[in-house]
N, C-alpha and C. Protein backbone atom coordinates (compact mmCIF):
# COMPACT_ATOMS: atom_id res chain seq x y z
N UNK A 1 125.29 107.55 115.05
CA UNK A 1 125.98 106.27 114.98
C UNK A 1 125.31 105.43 113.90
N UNK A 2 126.21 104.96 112.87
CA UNK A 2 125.88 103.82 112.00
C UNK A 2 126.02 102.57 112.38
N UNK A 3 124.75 101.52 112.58
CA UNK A 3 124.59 100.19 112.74
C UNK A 3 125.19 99.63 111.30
N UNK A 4 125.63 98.69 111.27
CA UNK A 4 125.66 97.86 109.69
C UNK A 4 126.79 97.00 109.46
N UNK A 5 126.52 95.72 108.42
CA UNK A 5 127.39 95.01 108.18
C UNK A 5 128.50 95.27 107.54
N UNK A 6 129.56 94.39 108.23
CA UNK A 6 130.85 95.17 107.35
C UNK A 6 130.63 94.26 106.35
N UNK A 7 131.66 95.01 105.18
CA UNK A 7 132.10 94.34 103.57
C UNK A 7 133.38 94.50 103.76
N UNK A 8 133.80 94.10 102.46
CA UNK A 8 134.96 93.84 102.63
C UNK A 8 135.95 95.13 102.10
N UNK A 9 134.95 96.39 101.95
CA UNK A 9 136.04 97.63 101.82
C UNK A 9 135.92 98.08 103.00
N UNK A 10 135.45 97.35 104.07
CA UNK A 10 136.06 98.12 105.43
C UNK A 10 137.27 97.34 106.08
N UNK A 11 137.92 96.69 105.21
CA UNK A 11 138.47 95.82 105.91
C UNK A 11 140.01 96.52 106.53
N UNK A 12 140.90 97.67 105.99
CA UNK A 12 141.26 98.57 106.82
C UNK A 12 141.03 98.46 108.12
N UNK A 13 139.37 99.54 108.07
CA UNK A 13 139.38 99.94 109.92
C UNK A 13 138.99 98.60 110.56
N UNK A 14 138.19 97.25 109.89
CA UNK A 14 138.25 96.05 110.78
C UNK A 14 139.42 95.43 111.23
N UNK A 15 140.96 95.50 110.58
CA UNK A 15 142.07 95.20 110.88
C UNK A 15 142.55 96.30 112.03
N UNK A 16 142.03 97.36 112.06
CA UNK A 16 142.66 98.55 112.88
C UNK A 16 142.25 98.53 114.14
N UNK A 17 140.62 98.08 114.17
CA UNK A 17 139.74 97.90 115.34
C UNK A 17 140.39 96.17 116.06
N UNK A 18 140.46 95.54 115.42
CA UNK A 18 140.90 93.82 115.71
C UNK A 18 142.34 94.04 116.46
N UNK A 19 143.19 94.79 115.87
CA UNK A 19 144.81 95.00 116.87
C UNK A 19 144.55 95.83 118.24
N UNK A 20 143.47 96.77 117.91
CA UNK A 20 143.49 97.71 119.03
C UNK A 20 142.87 96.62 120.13
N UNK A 21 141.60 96.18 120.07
CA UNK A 21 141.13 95.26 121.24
C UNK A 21 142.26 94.22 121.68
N UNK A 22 143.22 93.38 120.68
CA UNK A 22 144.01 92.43 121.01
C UNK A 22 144.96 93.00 121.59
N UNK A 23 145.24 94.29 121.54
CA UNK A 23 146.09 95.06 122.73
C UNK A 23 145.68 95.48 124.04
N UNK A 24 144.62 96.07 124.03
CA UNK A 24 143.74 96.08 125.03
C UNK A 24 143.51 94.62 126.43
N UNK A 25 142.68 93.81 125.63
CA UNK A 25 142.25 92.81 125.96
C UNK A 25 143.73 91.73 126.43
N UNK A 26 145.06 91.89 125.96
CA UNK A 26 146.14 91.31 126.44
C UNK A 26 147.24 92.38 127.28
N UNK A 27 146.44 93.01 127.59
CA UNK A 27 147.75 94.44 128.14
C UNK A 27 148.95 94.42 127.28
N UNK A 28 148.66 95.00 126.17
CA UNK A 28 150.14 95.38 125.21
C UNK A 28 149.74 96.81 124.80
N UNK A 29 151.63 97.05 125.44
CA UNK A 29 151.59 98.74 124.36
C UNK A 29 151.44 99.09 123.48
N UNK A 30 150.61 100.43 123.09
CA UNK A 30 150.17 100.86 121.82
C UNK A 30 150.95 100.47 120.56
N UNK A 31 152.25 100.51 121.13
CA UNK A 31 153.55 100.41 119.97
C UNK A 31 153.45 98.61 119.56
N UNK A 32 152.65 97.69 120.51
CA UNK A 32 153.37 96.24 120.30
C UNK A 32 153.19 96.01 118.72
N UNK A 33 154.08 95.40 118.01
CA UNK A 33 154.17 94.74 116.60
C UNK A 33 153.33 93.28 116.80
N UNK A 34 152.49 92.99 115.91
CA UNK A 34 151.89 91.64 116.02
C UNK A 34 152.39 90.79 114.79
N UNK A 35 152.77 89.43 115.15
CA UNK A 35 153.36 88.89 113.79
C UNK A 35 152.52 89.10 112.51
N UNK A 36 153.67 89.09 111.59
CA UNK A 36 152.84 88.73 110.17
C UNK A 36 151.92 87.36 110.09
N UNK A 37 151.73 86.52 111.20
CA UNK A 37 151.09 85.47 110.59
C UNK A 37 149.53 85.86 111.47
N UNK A 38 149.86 86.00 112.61
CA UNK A 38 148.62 86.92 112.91
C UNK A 38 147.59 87.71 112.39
N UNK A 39 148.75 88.76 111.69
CA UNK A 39 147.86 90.10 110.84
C UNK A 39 147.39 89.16 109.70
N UNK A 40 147.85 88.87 108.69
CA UNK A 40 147.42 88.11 107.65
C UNK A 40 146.58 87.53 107.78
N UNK A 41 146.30 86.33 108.76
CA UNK A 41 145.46 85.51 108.89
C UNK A 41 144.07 86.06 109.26
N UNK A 42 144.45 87.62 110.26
CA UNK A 42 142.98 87.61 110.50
C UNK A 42 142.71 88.65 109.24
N UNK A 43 143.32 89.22 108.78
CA UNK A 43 142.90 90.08 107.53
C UNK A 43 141.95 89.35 106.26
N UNK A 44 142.82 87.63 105.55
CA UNK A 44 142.24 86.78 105.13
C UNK A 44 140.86 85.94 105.94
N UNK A 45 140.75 86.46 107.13
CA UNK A 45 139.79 85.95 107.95
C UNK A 45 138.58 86.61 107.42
N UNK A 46 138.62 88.17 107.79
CA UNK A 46 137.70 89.39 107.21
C UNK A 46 137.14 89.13 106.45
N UNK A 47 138.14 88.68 105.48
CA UNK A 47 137.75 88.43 103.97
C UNK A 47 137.26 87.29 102.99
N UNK A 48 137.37 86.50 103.60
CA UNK A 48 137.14 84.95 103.23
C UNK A 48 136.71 84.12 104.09
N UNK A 49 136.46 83.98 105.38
CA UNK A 49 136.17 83.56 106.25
C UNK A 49 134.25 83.46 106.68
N UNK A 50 134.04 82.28 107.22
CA UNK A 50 132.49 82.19 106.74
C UNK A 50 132.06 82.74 108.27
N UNK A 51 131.88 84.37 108.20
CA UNK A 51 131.70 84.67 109.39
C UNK A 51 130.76 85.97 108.54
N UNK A 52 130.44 86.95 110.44
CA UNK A 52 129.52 88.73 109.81
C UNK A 52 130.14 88.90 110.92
N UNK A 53 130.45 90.33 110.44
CA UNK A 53 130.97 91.34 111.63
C UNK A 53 129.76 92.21 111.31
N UNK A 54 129.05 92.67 112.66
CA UNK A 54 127.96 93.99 112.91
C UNK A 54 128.98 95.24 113.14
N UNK A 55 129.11 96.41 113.05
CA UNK A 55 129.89 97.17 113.01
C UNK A 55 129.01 98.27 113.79
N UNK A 56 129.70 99.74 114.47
CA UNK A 56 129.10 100.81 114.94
C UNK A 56 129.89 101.63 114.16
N UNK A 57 129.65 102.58 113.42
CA UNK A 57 130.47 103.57 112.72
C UNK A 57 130.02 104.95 113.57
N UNK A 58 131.10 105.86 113.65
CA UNK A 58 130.76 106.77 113.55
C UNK A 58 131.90 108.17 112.94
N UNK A 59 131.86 108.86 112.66
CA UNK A 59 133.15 109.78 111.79
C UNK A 59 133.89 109.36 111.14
N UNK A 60 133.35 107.82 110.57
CA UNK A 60 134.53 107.42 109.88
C UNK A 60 135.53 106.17 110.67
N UNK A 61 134.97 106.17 111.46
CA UNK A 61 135.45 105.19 112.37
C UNK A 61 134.93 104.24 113.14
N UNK A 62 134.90 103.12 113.14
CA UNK A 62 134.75 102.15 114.03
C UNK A 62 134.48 102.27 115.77
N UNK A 63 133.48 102.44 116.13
CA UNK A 63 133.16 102.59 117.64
C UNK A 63 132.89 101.32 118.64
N UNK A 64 132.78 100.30 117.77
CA UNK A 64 132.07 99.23 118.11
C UNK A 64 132.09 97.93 117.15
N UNK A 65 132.38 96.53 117.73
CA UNK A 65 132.29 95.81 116.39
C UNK A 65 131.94 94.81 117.38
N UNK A 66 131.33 93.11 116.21
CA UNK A 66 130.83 92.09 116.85
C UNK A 66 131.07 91.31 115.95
N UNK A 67 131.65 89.86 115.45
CA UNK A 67 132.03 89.27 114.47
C UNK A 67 131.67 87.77 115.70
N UNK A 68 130.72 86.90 114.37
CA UNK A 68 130.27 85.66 114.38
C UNK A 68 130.72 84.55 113.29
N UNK A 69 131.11 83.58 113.88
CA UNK A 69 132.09 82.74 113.02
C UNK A 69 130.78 81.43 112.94
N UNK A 70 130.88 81.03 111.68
CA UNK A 70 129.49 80.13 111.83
C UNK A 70 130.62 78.66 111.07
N UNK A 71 129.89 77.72 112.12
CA UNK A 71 130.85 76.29 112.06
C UNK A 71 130.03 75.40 111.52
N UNK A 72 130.09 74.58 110.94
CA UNK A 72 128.93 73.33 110.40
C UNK A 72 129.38 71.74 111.07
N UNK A 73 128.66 71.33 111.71
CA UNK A 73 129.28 70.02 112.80
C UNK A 73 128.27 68.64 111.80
N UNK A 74 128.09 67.91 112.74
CA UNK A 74 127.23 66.74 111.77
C UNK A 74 125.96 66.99 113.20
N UNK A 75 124.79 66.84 112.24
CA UNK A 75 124.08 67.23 113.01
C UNK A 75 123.48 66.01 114.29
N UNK A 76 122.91 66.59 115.46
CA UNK A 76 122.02 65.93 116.13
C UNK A 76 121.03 65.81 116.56
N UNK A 77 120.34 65.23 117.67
CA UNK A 77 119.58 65.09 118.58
C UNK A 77 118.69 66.76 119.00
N UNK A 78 119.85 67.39 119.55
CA UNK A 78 119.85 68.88 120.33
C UNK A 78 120.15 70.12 118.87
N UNK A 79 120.59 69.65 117.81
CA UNK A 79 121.24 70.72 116.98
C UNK A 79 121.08 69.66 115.42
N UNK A 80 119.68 70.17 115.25
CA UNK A 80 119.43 69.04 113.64
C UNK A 80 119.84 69.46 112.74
N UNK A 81 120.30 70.61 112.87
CA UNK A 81 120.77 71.47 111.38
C UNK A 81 122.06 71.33 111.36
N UNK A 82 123.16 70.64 112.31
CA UNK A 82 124.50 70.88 112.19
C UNK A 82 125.45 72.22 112.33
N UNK A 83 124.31 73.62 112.27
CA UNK A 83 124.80 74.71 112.10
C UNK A 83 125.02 75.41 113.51
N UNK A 84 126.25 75.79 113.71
CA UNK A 84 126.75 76.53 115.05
C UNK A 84 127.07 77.77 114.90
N UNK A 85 127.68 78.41 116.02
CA UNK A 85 127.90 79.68 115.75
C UNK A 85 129.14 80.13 117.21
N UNK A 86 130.15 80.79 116.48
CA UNK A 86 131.04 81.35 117.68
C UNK A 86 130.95 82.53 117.47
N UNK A 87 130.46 83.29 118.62
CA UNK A 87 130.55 85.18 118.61
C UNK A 87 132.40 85.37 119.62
N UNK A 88 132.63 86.04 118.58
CA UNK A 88 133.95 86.68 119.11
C UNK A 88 133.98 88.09 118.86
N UNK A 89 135.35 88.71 119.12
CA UNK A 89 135.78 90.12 118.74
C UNK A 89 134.68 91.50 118.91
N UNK A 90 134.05 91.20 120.50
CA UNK A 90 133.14 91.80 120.57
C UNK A 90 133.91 92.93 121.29
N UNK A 91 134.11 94.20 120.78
CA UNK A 91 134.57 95.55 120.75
C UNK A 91 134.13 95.98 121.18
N UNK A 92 134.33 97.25 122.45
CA UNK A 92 133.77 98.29 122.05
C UNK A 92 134.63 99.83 122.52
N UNK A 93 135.17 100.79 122.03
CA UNK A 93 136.56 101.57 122.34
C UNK A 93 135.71 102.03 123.32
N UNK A 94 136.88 102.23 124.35
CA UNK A 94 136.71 102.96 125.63
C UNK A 94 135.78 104.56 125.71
N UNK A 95 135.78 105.05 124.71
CA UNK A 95 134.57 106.36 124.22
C UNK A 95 133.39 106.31 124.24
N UNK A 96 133.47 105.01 123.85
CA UNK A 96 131.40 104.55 123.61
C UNK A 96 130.98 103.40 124.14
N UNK A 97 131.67 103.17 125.37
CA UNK A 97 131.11 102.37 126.51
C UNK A 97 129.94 102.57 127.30
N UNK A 98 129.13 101.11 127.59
CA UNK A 98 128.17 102.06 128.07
C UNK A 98 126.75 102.62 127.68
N UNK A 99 126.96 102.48 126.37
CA UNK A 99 125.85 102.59 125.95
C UNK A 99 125.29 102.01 125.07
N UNK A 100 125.02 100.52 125.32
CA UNK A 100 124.02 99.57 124.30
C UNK A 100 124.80 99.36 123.02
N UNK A 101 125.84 99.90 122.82
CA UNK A 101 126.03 99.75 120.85
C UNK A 101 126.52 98.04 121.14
N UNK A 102 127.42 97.69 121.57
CA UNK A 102 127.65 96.38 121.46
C UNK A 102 126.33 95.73 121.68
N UNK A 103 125.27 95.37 122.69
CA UNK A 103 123.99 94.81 122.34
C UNK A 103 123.45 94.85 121.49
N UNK A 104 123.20 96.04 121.02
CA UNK A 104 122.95 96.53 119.34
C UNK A 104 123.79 95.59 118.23
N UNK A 105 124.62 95.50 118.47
CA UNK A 105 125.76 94.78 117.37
C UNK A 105 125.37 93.20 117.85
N UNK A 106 125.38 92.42 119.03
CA UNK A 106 125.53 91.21 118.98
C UNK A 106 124.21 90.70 118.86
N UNK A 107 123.00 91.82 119.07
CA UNK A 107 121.33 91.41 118.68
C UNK A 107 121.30 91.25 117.35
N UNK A 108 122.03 91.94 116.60
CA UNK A 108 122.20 91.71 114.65
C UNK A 108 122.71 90.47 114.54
N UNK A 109 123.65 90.52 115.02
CA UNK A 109 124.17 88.73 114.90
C UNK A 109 123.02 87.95 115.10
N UNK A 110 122.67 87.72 116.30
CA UNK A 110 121.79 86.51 116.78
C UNK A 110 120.88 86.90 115.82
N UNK A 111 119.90 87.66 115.45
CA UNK A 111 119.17 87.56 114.49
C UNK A 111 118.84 87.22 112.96
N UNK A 112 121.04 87.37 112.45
CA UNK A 112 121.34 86.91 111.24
C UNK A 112 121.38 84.87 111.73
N UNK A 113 122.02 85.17 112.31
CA UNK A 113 122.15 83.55 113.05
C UNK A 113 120.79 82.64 112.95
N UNK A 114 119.94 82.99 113.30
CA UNK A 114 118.90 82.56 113.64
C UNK A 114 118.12 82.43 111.89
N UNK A 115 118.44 83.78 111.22
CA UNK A 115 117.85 83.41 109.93
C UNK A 115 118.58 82.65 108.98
N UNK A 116 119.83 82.09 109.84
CA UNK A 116 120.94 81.05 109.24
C UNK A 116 120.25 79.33 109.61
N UNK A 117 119.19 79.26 110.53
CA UNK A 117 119.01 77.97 111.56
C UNK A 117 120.40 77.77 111.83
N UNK A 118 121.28 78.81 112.58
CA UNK A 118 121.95 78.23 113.27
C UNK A 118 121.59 78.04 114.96
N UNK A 119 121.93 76.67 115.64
CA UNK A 119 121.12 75.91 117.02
C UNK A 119 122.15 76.18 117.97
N UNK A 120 122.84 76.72 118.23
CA UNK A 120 123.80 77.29 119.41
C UNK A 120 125.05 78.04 118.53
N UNK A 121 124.87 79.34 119.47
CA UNK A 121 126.09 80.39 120.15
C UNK A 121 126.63 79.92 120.92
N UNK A 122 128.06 79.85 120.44
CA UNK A 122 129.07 80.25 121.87
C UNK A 122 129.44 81.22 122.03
N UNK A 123 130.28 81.34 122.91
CA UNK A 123 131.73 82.31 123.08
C UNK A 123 132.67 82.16 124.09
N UNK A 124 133.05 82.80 124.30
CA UNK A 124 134.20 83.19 125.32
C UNK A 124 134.29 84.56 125.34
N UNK A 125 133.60 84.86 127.18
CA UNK A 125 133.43 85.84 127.93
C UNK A 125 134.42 86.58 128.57
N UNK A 126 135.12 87.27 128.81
CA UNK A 126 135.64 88.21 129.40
C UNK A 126 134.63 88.69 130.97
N UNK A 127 135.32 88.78 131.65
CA UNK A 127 134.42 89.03 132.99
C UNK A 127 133.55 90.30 132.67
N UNK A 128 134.02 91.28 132.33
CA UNK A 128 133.21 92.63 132.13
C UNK A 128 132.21 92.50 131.00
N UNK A 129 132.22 91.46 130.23
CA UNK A 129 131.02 90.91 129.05
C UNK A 129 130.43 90.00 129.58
N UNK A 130 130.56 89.57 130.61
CA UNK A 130 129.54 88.42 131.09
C UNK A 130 127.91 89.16 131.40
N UNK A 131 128.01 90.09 131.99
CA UNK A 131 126.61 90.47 132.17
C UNK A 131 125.94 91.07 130.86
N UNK A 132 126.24 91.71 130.08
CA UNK A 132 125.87 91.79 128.94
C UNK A 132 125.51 90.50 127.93
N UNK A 133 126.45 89.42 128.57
CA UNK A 133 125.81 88.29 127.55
C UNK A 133 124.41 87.30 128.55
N UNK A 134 124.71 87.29 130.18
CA UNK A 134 123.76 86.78 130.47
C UNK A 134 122.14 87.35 130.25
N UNK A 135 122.03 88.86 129.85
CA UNK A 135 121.27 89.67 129.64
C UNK A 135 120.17 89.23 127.98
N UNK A 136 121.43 88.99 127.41
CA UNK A 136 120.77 88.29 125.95
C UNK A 136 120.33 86.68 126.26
N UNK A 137 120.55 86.41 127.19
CA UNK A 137 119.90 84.71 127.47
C UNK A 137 121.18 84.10 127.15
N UNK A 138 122.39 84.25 127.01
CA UNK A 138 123.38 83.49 127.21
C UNK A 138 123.38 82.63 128.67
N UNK A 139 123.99 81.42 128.74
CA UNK A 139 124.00 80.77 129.97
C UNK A 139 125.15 79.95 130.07
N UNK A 140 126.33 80.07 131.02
CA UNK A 140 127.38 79.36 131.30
C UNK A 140 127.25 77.73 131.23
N UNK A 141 128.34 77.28 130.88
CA UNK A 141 127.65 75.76 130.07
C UNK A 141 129.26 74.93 130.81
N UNK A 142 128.84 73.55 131.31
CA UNK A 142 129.79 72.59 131.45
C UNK A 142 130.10 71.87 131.03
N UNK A 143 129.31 71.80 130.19
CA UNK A 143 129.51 71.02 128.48
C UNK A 143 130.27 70.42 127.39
N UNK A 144 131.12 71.97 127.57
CA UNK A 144 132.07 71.70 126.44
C UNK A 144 133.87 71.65 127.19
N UNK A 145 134.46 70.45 126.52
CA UNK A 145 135.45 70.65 127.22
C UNK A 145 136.50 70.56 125.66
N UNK A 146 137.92 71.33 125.85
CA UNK A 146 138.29 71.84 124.73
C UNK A 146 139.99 71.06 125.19
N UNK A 147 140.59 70.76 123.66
CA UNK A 147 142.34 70.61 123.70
C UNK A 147 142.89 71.36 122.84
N UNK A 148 143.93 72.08 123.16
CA UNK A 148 144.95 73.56 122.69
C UNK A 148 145.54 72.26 121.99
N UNK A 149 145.49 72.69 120.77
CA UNK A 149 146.60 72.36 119.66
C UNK A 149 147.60 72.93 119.17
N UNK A 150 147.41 74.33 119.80
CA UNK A 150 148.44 75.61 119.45
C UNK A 150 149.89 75.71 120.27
N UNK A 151 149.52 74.52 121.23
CA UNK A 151 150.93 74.55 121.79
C UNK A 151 152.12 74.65 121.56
């Protein structure tokens, strides 16, 4: 298994790996079509977007992925650097469950993060990733309260 950051000539199997979990993770059939504004956006995401995806390769393929979106706020009190961080699109195909590669992948993050001074991770957990994130010192927070603009 290959650990390592994606570039942007993987951006193929990162688009291939990103539909498969959003099917997964929403119960849609293999066949579902996702809009063009979807695909695009996260493709231009890959690619331009001030984020790192940690990747697991293996045969040529994607086994595993972890992508951190880094936000810049005005800084404070608790967070002097202004610099944040959202971990999303944490993967991992049903083959290579199980065995550490996603920890592997989201320990690269936090460690690029950290050599970013970025002062808090979030995310949004999935029940079956919760213990894996309380494991890294993640801790459920009442903190933050959020408004859908996507309505």
């Amino acid at each position: 298994m290959e650990y390592r950051m994606a570039t942007k000539d993987d951006i193929e199997l990162l688009m291939q790996v990103r539909l498969e979990m959003l099917r997964i993770v929403n119960g849609l059939s293999d066949d579902f079509i996702f809009s063009d504004e979807l695909t695009e956006n996260s493709r231009q995401y890959f690619l331009q977007g001030n984020q790192s995806t940690a990747i697991a390769v293996e045969n040529k393929k994607i086994a595993a992925c972890a992508t951190i979106s880094y936000i810049e706020v005005m800084p404070t009190f608790s967070h002097p650097t202004g610099k944040r961080a959202h971990l999303m699109n944490v993967y991992t195909n049903t083959a290579y469950r199980r065995q550490g590669i996603a920890r592997t992948l989201v320990q690269m993050l936090i460690t690029e993060a950290k050599q970013k001074n970025v002062t808090e991770i979030s995310l949004d957990a999935t029940s079956s990733g919760r213990p894996l994130y309380k494991s890294l010192g993640f801790s459920d927070s009442d903190e933050c309260m959020t408004l859908n603009l996507a309505r």
